[in-house]
C-alpha atoms as a PDB file:
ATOM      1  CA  UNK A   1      51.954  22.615  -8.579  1.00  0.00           C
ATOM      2  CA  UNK A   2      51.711  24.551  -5.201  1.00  0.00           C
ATOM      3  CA  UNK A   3      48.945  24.061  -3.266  1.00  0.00           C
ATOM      4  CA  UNK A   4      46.952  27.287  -1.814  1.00  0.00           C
ATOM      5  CA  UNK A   5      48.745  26.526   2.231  1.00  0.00           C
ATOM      6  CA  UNK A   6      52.125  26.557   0.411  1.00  0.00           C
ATOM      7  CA  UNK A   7      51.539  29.873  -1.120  1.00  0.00           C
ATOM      8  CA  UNK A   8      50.799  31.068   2.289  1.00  0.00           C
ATOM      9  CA  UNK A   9      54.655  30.077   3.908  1.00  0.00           C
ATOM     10  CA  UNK A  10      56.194  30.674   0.693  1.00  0.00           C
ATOM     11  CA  UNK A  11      54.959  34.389   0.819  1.00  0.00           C
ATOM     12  CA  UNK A  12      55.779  34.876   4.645  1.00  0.00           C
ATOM     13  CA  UNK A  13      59.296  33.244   4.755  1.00  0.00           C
ATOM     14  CA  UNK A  14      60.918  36.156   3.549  1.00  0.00           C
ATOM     15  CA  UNK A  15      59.677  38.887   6.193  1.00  0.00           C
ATOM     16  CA  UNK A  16      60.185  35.846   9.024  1.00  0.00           C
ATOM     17  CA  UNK A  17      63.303  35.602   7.868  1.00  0.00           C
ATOM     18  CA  UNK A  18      64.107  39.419   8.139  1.00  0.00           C
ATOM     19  CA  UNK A  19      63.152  39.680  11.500  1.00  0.00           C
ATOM     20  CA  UNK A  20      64.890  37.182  12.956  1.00  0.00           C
ATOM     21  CA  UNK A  21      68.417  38.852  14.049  1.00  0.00           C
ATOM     22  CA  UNK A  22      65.679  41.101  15.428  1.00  0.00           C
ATOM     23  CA  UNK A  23      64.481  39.086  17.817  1.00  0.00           C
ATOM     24  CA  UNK A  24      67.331  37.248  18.473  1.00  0.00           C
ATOM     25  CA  UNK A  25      69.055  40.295  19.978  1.00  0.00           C
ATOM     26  CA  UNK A  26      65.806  41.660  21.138  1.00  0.00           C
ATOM     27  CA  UNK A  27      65.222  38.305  23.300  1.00  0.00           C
ATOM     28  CA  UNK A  28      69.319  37.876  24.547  1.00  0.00           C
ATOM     29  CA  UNK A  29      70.551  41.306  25.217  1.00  0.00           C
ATOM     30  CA  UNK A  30      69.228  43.614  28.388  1.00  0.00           C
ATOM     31  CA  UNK A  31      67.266  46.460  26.728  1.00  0.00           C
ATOM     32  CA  UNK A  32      67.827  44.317  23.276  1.00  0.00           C
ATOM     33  CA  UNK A  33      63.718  45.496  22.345  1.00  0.00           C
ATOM     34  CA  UNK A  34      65.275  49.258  21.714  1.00  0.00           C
ATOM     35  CA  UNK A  35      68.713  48.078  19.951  1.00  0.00           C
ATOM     36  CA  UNK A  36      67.121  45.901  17.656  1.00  0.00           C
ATOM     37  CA  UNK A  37      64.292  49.103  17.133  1.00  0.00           C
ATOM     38  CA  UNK A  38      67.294  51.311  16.108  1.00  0.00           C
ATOM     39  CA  UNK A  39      69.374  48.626  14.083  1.00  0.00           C
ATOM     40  CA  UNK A  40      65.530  48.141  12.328  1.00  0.00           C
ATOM     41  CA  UNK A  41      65.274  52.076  11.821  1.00  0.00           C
ATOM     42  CA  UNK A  42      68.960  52.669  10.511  1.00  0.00           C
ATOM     43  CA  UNK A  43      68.556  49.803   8.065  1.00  0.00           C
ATOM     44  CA  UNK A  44      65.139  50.874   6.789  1.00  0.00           C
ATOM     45  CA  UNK A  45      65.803  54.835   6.840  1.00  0.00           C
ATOM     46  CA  UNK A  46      64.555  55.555   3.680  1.00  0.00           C
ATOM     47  CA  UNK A  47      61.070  54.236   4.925  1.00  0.00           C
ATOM     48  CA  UNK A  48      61.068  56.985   7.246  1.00  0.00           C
ATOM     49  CA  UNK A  49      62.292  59.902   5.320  1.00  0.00           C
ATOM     50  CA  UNK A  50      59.660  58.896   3.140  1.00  0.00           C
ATOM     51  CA  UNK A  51      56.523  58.740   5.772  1.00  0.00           C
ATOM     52  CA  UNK A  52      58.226  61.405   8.039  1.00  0.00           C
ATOM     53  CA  UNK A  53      55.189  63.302   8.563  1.00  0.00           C
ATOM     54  CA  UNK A  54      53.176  60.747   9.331  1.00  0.00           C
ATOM     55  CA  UNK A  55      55.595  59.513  11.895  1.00  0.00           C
ATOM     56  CA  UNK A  56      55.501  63.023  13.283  1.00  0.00           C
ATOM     57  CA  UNK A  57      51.894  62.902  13.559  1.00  0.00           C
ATOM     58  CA  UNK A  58      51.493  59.404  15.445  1.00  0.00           C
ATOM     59  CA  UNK A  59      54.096  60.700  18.073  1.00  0.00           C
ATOM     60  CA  UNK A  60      52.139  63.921  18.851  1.00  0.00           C
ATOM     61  CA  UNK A  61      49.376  61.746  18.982  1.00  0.00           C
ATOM     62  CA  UNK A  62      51.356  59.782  21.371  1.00  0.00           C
ATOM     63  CA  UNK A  63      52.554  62.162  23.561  1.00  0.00           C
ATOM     64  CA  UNK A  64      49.145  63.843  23.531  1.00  0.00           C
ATOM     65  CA  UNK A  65      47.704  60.252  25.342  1.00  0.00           C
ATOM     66  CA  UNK A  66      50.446  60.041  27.694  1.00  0.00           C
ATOM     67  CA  UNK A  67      50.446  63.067  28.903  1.00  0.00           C
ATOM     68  CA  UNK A  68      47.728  64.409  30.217  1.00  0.00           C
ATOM     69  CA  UNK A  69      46.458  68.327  29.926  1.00  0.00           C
END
């Protein structure tokens, strides 16, 4: 029988798991932050064709904060 705190870890081993090439190259390569971003994007690609228009939106947004006018 699992215990409620084991449910917990079971459920976030996966993701953790996921992400860590991620950070591995995002914490030993110069600029590694934006290489592991784009290995992230091409792997998950259907994610973003699917919410492209929200993505559009956010980076207007975006752009709208940074630059002024």
């Amino acid at each position: 029988m699992l215990f409620p705190a084991n449910s917990w870890i079971t459920r976030l081993q996966a993701p953790v798991r996921d992400l860590g090439p991620y950070a591995a190259i995002a914490l030993t390569l110069p600029g590694g932050t934006l290489v592991a971003l784009s290995l992230w994007a091409l792997r998950h690609r259907g994610w973003f064709v699917a919410h492209r228009r929200v993505l559009a939106e956010v980076a207007l947004l975006g752009v709208g904060l940074v630059v002024p006018g």
